[in-house]
N, C-alpha and C. Protein backbone atom coordinates (compact mmCIF):
# COMPACT_ATOMS: atom_id res chain seq x y z
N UNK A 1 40.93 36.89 239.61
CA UNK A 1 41.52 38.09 240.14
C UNK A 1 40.61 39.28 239.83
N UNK A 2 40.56 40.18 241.07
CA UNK A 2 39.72 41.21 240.68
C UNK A 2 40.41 42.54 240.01
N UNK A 3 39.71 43.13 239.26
CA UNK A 3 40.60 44.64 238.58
C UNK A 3 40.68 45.25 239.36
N UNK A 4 39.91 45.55 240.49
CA UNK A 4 39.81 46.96 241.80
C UNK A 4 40.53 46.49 242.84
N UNK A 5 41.35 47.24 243.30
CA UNK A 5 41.74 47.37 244.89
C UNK A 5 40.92 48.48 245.52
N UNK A 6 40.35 48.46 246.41
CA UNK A 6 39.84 49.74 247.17
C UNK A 6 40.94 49.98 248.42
N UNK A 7 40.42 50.87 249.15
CA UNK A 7 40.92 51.27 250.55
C UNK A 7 41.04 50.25 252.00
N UNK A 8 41.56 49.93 252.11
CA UNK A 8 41.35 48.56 253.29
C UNK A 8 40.54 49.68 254.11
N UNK A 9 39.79 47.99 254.20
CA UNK A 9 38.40 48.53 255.17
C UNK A 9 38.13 47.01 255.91
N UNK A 10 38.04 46.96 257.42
CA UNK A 10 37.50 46.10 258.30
C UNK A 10 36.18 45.76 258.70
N UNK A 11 35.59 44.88 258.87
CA UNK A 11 34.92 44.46 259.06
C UNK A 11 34.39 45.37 260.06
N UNK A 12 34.70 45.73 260.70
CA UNK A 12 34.15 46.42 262.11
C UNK A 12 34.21 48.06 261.43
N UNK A 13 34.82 48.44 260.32
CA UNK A 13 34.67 49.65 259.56
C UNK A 13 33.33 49.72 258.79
N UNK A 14 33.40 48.28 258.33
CA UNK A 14 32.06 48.57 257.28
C UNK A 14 30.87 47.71 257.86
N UNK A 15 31.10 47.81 259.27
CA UNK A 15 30.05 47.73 260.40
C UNK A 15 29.03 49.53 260.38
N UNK A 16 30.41 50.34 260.74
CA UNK A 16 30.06 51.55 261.40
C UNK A 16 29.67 52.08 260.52
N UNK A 17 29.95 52.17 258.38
CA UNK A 17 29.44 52.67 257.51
C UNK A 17 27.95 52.36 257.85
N UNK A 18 27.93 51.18 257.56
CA UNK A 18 26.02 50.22 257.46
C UNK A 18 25.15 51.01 258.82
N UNK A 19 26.19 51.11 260.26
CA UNK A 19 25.08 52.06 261.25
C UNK A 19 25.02 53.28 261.08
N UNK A 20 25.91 54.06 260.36
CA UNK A 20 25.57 55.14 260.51
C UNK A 20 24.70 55.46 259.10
N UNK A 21 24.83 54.94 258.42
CA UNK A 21 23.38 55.05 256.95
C UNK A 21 22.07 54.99 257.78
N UNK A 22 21.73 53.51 258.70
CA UNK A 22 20.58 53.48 259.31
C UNK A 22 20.22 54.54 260.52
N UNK A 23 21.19 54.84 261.26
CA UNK A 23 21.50 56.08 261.84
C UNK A 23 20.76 57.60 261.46
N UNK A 24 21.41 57.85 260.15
CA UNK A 24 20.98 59.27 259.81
C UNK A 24 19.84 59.12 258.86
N UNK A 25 19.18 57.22 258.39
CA UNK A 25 17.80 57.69 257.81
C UNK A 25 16.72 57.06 258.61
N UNK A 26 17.04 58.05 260.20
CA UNK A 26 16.64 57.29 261.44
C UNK A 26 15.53 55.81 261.25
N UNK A 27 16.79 54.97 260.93
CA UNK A 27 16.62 53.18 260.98
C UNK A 27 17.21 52.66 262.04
N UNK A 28 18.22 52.66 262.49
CA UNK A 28 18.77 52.16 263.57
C UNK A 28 18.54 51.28 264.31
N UNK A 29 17.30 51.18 265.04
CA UNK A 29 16.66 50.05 265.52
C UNK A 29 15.21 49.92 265.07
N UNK A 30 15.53 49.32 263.85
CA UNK A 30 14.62 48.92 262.85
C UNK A 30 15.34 47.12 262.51
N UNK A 31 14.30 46.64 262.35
CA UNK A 31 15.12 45.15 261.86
C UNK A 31 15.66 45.25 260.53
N UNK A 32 14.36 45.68 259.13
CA UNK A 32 13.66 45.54 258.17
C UNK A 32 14.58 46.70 257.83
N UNK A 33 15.77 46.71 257.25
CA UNK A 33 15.75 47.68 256.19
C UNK A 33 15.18 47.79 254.97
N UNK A 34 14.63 49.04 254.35
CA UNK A 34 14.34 49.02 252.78
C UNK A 34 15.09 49.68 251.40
N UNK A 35 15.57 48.80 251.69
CA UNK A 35 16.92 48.55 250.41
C UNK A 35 16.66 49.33 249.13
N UNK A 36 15.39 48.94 248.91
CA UNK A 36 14.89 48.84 247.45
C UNK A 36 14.45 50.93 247.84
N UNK A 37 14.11 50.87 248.33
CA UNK A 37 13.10 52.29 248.52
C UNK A 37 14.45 53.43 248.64
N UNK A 38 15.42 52.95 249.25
CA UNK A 38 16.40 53.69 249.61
C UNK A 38 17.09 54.12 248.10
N UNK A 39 17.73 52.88 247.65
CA UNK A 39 18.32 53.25 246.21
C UNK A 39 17.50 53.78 245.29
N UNK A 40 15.92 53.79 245.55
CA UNK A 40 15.44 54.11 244.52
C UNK A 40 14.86 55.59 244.63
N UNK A 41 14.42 55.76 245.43
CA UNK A 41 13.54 56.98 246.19
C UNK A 41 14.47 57.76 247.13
N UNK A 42 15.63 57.56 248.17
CA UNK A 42 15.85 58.53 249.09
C UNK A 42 17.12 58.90 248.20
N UNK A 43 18.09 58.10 247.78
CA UNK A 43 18.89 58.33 247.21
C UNK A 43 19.51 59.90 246.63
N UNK A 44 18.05 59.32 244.98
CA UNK A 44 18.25 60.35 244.35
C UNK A 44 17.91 61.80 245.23
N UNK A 45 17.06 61.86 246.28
CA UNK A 45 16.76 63.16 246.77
C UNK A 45 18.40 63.85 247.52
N UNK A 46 18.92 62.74 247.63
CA UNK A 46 20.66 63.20 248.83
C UNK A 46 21.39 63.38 247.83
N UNK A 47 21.69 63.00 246.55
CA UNK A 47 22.64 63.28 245.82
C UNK A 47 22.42 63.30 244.25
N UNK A 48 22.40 65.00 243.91
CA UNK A 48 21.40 65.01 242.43
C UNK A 48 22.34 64.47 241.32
N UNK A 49 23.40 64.10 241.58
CA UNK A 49 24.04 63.78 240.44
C UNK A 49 24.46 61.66 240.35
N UNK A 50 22.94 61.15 241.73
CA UNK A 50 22.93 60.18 241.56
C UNK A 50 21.73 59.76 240.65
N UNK A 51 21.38 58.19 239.79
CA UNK A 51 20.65 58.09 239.28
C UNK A 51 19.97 56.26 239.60
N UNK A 52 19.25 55.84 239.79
CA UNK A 52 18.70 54.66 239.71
C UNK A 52 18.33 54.37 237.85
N UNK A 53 18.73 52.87 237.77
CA UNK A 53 18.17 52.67 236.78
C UNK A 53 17.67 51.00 236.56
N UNK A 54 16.51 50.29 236.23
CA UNK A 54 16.07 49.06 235.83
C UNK A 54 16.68 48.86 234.64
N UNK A 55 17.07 47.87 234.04
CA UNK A 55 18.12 47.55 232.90
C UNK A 55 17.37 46.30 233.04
N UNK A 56 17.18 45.71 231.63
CA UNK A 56 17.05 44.52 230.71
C UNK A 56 18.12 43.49 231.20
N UNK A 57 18.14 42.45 230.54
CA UNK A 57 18.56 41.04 230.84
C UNK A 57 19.66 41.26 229.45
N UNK A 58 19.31 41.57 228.29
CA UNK A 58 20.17 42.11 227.32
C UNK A 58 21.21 43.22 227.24
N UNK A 59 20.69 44.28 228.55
CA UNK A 59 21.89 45.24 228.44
C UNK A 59 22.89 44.45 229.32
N UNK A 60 22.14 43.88 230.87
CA UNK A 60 23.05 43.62 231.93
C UNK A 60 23.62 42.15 232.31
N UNK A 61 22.84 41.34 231.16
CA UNK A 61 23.28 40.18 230.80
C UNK A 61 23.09 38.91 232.19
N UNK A 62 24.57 38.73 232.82
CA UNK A 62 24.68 37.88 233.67
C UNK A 62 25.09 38.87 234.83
N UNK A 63 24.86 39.67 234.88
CA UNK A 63 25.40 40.50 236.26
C UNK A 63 23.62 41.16 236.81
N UNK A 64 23.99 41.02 238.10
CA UNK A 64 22.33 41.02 238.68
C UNK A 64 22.31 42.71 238.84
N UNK A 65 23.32 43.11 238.73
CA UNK A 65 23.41 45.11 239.37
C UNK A 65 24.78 45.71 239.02
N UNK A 66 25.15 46.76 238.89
CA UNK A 66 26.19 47.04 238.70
C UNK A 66 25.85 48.68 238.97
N UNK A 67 27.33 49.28 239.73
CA UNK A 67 27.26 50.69 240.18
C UNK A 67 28.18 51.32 239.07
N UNK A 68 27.90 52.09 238.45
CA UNK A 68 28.28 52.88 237.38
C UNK A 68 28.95 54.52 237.59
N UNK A 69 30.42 54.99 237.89
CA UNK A 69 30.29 56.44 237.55
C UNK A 69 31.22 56.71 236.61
N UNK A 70 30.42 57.93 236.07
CA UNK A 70 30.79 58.41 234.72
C UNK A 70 30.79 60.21 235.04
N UNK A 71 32.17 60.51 235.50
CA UNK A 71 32.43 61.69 235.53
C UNK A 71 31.87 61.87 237.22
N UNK A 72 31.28 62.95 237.61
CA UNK A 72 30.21 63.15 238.94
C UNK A 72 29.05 62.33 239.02
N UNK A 73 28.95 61.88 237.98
CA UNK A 73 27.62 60.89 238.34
C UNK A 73 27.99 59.84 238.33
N UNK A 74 26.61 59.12 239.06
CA UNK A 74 26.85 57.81 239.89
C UNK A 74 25.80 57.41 239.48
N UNK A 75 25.46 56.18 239.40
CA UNK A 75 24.57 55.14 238.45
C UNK A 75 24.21 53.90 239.16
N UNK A 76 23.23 53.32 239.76
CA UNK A 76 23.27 52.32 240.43
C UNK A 76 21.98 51.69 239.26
N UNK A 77 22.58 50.33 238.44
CA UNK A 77 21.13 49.44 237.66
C UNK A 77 20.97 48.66 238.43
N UNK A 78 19.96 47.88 238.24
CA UNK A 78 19.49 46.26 238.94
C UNK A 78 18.73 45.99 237.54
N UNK A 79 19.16 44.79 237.06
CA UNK A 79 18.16 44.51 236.04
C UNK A 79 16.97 44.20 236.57
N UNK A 80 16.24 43.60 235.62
CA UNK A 80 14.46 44.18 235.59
C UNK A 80 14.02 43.25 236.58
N UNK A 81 14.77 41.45 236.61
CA UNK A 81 14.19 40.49 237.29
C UNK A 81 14.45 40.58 238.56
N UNK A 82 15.23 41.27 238.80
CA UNK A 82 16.43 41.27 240.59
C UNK A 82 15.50 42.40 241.11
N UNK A 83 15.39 43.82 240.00
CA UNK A 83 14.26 44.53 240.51
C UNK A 83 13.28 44.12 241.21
N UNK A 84 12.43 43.10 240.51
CA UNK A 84 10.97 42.88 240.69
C UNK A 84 11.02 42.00 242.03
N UNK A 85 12.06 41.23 241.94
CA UNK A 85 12.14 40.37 243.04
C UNK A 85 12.45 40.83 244.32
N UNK A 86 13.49 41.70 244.20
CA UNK A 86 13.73 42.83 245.29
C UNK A 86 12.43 43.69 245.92
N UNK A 87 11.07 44.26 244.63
CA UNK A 87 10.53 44.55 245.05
C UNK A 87 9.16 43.55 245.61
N UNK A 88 9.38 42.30 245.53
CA UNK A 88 8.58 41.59 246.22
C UNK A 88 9.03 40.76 247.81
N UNK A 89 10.21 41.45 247.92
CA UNK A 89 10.80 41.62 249.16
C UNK A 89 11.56 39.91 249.07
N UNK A 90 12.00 39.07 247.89
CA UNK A 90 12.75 38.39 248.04
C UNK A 90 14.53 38.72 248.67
N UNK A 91 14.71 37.73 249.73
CA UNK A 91 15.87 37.87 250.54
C UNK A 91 16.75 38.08 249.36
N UNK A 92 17.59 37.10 248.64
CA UNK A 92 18.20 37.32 247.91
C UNK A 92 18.46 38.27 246.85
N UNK A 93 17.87 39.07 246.41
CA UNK A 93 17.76 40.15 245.64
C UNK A 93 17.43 41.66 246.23
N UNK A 94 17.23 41.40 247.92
CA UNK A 94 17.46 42.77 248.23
C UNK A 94 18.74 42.51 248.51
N UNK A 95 19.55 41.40 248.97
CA UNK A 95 20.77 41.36 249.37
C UNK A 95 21.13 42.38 248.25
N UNK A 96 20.84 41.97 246.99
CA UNK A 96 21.81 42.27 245.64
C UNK A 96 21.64 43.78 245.93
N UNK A 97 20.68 44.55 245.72
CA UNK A 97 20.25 46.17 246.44
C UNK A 97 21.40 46.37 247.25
N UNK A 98 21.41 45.73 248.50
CA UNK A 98 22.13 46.44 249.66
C UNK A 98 23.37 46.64 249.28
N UNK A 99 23.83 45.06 248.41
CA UNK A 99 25.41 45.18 247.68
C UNK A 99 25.66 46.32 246.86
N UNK A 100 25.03 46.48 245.92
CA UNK A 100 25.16 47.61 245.01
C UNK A 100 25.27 48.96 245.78
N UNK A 101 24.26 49.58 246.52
CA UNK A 101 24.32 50.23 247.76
C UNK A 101 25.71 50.55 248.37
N UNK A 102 26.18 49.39 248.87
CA UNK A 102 27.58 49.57 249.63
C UNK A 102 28.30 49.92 248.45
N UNK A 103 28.58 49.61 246.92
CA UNK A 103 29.87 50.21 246.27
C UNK A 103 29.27 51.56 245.89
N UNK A 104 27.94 51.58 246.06
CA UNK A 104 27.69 53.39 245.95
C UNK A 104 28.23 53.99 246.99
N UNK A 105 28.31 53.59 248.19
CA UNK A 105 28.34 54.75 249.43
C UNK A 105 30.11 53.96 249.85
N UNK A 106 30.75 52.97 249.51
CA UNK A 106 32.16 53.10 249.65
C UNK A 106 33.07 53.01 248.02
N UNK A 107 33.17 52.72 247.49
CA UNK A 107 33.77 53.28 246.26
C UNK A 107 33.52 53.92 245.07
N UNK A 108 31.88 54.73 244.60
CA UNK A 108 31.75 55.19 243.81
C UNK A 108 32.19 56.23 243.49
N UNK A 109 32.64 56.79 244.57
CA UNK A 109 33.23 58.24 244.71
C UNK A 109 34.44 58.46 245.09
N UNK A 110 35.03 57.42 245.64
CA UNK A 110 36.17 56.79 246.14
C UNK A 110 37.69 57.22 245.19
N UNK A 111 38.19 58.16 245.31
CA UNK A 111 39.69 58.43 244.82
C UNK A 111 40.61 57.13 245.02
N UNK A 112 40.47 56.72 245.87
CA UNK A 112 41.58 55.33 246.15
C UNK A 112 41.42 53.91 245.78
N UNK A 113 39.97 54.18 244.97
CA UNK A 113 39.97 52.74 244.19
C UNK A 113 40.80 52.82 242.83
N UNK A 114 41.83 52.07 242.59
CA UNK A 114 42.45 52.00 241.49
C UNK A 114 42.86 50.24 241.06
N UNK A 115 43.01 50.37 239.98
CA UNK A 115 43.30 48.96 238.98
C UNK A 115 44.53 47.97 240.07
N UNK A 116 44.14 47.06 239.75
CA UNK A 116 45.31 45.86 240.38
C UNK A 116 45.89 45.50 239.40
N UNK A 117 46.86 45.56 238.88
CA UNK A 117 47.57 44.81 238.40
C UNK A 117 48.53 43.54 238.82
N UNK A 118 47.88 42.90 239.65
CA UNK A 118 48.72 41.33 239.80
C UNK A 118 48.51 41.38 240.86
N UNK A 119 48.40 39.84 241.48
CA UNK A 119 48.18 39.14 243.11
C UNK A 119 47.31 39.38 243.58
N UNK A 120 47.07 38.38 244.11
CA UNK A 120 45.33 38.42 244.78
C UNK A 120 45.64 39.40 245.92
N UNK A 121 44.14 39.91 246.05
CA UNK A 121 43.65 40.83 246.68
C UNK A 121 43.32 40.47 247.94
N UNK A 122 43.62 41.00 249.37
CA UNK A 122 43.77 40.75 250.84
C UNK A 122 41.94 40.88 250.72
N UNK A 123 40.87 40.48 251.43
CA UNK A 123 39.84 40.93 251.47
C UNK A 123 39.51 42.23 252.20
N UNK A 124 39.69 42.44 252.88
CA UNK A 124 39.54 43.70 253.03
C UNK A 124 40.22 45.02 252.23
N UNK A 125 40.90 44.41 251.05
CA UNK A 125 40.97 46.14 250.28
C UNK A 125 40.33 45.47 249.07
N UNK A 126 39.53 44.21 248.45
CA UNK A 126 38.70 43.75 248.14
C UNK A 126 37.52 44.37 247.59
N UNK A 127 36.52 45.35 246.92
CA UNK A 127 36.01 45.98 246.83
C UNK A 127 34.46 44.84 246.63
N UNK A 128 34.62 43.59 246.63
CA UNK A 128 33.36 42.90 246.09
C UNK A 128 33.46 42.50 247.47
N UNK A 129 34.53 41.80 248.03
CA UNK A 129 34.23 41.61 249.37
C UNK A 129 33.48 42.82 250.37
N UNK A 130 34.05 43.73 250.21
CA UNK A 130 33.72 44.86 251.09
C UNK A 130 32.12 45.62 250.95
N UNK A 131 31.69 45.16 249.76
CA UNK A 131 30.11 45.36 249.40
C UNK A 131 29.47 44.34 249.42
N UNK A 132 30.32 43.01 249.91
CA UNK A 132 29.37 42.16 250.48
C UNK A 132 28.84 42.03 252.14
N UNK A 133 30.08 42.07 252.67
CA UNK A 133 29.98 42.15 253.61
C UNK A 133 29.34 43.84 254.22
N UNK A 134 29.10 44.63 253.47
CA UNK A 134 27.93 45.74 253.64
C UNK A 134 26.79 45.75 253.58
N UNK A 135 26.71 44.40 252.59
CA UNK A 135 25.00 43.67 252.36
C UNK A 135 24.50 43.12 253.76
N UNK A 136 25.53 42.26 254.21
CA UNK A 136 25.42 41.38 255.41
C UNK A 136 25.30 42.13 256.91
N UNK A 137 26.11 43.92 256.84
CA UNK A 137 25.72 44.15 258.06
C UNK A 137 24.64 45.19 257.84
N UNK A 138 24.25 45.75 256.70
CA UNK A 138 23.10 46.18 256.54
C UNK A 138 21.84 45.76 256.92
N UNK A 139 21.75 44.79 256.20
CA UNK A 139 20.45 43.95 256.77
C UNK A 139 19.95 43.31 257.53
N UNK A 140 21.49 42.48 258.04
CA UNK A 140 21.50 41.85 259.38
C UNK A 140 21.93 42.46 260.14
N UNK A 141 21.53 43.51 261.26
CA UNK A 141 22.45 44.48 262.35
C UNK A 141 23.02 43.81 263.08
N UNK A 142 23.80 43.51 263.82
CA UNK A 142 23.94 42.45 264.86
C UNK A 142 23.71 42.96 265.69
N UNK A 143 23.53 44.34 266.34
CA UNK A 143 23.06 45.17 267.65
C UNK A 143 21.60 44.39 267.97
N UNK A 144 20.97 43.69 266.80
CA UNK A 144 19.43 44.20 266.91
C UNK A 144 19.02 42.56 266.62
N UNK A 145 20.39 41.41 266.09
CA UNK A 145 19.91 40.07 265.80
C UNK A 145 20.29 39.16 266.83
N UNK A 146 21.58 39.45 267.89
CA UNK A 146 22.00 38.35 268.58
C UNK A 146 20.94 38.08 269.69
N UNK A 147 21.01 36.59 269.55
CA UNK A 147 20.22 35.48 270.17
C UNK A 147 18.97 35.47 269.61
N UNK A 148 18.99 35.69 267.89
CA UNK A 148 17.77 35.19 267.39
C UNK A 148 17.88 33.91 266.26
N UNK A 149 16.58 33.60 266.14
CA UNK A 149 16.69 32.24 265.49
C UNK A 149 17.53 32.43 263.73
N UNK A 150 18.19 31.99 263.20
CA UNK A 150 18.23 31.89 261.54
C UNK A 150 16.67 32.16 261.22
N UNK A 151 15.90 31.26 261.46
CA UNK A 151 14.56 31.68 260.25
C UNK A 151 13.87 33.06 261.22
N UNK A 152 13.76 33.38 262.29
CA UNK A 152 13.81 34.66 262.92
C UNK A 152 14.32 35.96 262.07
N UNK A 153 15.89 35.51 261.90
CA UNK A 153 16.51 36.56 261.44
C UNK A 153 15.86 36.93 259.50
N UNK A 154 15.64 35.85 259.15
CA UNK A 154 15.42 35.78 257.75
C UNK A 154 14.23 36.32 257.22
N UNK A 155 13.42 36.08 258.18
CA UNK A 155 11.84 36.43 257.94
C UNK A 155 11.69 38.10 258.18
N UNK A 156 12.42 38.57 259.47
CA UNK A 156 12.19 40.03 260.30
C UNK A 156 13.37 40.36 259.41
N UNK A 157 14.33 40.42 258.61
CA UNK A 157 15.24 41.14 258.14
C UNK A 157 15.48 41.41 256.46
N UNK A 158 14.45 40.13 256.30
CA UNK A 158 13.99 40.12 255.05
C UNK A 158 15.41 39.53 254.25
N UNK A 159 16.04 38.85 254.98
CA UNK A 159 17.08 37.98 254.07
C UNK A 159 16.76 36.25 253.65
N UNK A 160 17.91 35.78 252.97
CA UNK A 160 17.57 34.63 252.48
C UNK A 160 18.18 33.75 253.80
N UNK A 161 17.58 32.47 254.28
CA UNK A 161 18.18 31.78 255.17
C UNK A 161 19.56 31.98 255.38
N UNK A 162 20.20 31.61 253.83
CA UNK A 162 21.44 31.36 254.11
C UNK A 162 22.14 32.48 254.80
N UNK A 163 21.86 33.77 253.90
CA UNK A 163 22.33 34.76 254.17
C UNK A 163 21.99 34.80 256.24
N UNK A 164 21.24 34.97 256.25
CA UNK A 164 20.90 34.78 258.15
C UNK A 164 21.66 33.91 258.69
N UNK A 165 21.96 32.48 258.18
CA UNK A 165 22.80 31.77 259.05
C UNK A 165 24.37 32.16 258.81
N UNK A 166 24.65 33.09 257.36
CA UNK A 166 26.17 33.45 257.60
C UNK A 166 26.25 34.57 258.83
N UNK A 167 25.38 35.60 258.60
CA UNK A 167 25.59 36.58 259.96
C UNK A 167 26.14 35.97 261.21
N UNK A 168 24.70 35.43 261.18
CA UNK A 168 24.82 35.14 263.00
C UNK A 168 26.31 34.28 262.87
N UNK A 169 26.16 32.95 262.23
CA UNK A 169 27.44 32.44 262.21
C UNK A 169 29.06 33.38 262.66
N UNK A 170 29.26 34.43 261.82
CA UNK A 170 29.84 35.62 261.94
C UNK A 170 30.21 36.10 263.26
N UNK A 171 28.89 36.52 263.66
CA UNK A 171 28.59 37.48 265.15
C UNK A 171 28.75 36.10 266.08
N UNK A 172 28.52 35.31 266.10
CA UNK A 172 28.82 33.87 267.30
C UNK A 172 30.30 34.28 267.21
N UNK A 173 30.89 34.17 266.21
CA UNK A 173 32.42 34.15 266.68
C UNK A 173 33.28 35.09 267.05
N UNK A 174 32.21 36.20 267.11
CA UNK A 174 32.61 37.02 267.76
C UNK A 174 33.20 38.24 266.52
N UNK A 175 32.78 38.39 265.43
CA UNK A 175 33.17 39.19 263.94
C UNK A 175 31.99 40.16 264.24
């Protein structure tokens, strides 16, 4: 069971978040987002009371990233290995970027995320779901992937196979 409920949010909601980010940091019809450059570099310039930080394997243990706020500030870590890997443009670890990303730009600031106390959580007011599936339309646009191959999508979008064959999978059925 998760501690957070957020705001129900649809799939086709946290479609229009993911275009309009690429939108206003005219990406849009770009395949290749840069995940890593964004949280690290444009970020802090849009919001001074945000901060990037690389974290150890000892502070952050078994968690690959975690979005942090403390008062007005907002905190996005990636430990050191997810970093490096992210910055060698491994699929899987920018995924982790884009995730972290989405609970910065839908619940870090978010008044309506509050504690659950009991029963599972619908996915869409889900807050891990809802920054996953922000990873997935971030990177994978579907405006810009349908009728391309899985290793197409993986290579030009810079995701991990799998991650490419859940999209499209997704967008075939019409999600």
């Amino acid at each position: 069971m998760h501690n957070f409920r957020a705001t129900p949010q649809s799939r086709a909601d946290i479609r229009a978040t993911s275009a309009q980010l690429r939108q206003s940091l005219g990406l849009a019809q770009q395949l290749w987002f840069p995940a890593l450059e964004v949280v690290e570099l444009v970020m802090p310039k849009l919001d001074k009371e945000y901060h990037f930080q690389v974290a150890t394997y000892e502070e952050l243990g078994s968690s690959h990233g975690l979005t942090i706020r403390d008062g007005d500030e907002v905190s996005i870590m990636l430990r050191e290995d997810i970093y490096e890997r992210a910055y060698a443009h491994e699929g899987r670890d920018r995924g982790t970027v884009a995730h972290e990303l989405g609970h910065y730009l839908m619940h870090a600031r978010s008044p309506a995320l509050h504690r659950n106390f009991g029963g599972a959580l619908k996915s869409f007011e889900d807050p891990e779901w809802q920054a996953k599936c922000f990873q997935g339309e971030l990177l994978v646009p579907r405006h810009l992937v349908m009728g391309m191959s899985v290793y197409d999508v993986a290579r030009q979008c810079g995701v991990s196979m799998d991650a490419a064959e859940y999209q499209l999978k997704l967008y075939a059925a019409g999600k």
